[in-house]
Protein backbone atom coordinates (compact mmCIF):
# COMPACT_ATOMS: atom_id res chain seq x y z
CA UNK A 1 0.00 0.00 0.00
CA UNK A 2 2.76 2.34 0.87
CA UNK A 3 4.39 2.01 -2.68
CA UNK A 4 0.89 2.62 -4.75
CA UNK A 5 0.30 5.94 -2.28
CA UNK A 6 3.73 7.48 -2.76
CA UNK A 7 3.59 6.91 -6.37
CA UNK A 8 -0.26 8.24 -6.52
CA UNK A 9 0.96 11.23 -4.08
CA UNK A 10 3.63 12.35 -6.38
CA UNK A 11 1.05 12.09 -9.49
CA UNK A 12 -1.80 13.81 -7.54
CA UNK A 13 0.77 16.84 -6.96
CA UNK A 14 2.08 16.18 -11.13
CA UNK A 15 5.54 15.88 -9.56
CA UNK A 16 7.45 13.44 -11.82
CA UNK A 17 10.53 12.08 -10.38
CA UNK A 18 11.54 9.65 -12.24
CA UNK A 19 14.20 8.27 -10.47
CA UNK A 20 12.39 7.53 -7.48
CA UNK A 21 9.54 6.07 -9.61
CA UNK A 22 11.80 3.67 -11.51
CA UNK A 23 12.72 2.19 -7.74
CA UNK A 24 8.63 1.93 -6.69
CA UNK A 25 7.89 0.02 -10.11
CA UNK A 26 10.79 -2.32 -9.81
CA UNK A 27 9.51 -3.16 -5.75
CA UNK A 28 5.69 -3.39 -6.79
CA UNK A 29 6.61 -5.56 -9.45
CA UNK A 30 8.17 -7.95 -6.64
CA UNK A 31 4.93 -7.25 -4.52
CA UNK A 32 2.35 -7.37 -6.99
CA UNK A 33 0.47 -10.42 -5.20
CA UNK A 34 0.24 -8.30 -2.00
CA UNK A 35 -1.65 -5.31 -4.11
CA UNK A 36 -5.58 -5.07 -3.55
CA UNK A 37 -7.45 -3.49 -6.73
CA UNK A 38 -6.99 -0.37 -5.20
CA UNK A 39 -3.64 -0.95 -5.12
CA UNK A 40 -3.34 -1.88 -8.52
CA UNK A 41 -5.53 0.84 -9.83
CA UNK A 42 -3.69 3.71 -7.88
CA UNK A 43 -0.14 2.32 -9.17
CA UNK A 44 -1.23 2.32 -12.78
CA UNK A 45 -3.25 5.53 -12.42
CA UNK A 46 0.37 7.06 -11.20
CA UNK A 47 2.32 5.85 -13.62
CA UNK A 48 0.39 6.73 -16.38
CA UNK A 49 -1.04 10.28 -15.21
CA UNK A 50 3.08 11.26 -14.58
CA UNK A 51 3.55 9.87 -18.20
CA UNK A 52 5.87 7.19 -16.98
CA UNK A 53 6.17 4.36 -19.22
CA UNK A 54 6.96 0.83 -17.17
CA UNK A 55 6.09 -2.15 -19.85
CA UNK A 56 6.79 -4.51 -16.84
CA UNK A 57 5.29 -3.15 -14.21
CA UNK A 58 1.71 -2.93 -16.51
CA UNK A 59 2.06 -6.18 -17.67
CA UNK A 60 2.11 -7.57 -13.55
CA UNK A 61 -0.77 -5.22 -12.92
CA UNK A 62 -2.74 -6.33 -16.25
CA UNK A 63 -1.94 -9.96 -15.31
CA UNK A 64 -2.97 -9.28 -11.20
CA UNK A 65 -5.80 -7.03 -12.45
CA UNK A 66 -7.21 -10.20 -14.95
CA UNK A 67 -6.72 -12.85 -11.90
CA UNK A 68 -9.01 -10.52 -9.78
CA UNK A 69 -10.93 -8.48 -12.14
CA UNK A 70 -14.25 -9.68 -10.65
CA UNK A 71 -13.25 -7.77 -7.24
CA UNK A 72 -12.63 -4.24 -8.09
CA UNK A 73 -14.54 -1.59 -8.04
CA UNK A 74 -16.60 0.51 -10.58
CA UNK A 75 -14.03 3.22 -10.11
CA UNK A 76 -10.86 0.98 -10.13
CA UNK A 77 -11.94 -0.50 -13.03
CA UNK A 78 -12.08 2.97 -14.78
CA UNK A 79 -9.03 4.03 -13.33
CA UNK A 80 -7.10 1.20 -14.21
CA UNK A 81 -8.83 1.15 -17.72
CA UNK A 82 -7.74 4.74 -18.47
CA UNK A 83 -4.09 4.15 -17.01
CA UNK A 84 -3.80 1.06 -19.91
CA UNK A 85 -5.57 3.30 -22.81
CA UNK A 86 -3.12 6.75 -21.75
């Protein structure tokens, strides 16, 4: 949880730092299984609102999100659905 609210902190404020978000995608991708959909949905949200491109890190969150995609939200959905299209 800590990882997904840092990264949707600095994207909330539209401060990129892209050092700092190359070290959160490289620990969520170790964590992914630990993520809840909000998780997922805020991490993605981040990355993509910041313009950060991560191939790995969306292709653990697409592959979490379709394991569990009966458990999120109306609003996580979107979210994560507008973080893939962006």
């Amino acid at each position: 949880q800590e990882l997904a609210n840092t990264a949707w902190a600095f994207a909330k404020l539209g401060t990129p730092a892209p050092q700092l978000f190359e070290v959160i995608a490289h620990a969520s991708e170790q964590r992914i299984g630990t993520f809840n959909t909000q998780n997922l949905a805020s991490t993605a949200w981040a990355f993509a609102t910041l313009g950060i491109p991560d191939p790995q890190l969306f292709e653990a969150i697409r592959q979490e999100s379709e394991e569990r995609i009966d458990t999120f939200t109306a609003k996580n959905l979107a979210d994560t659905a507008w973080a893939f299209a962006t």
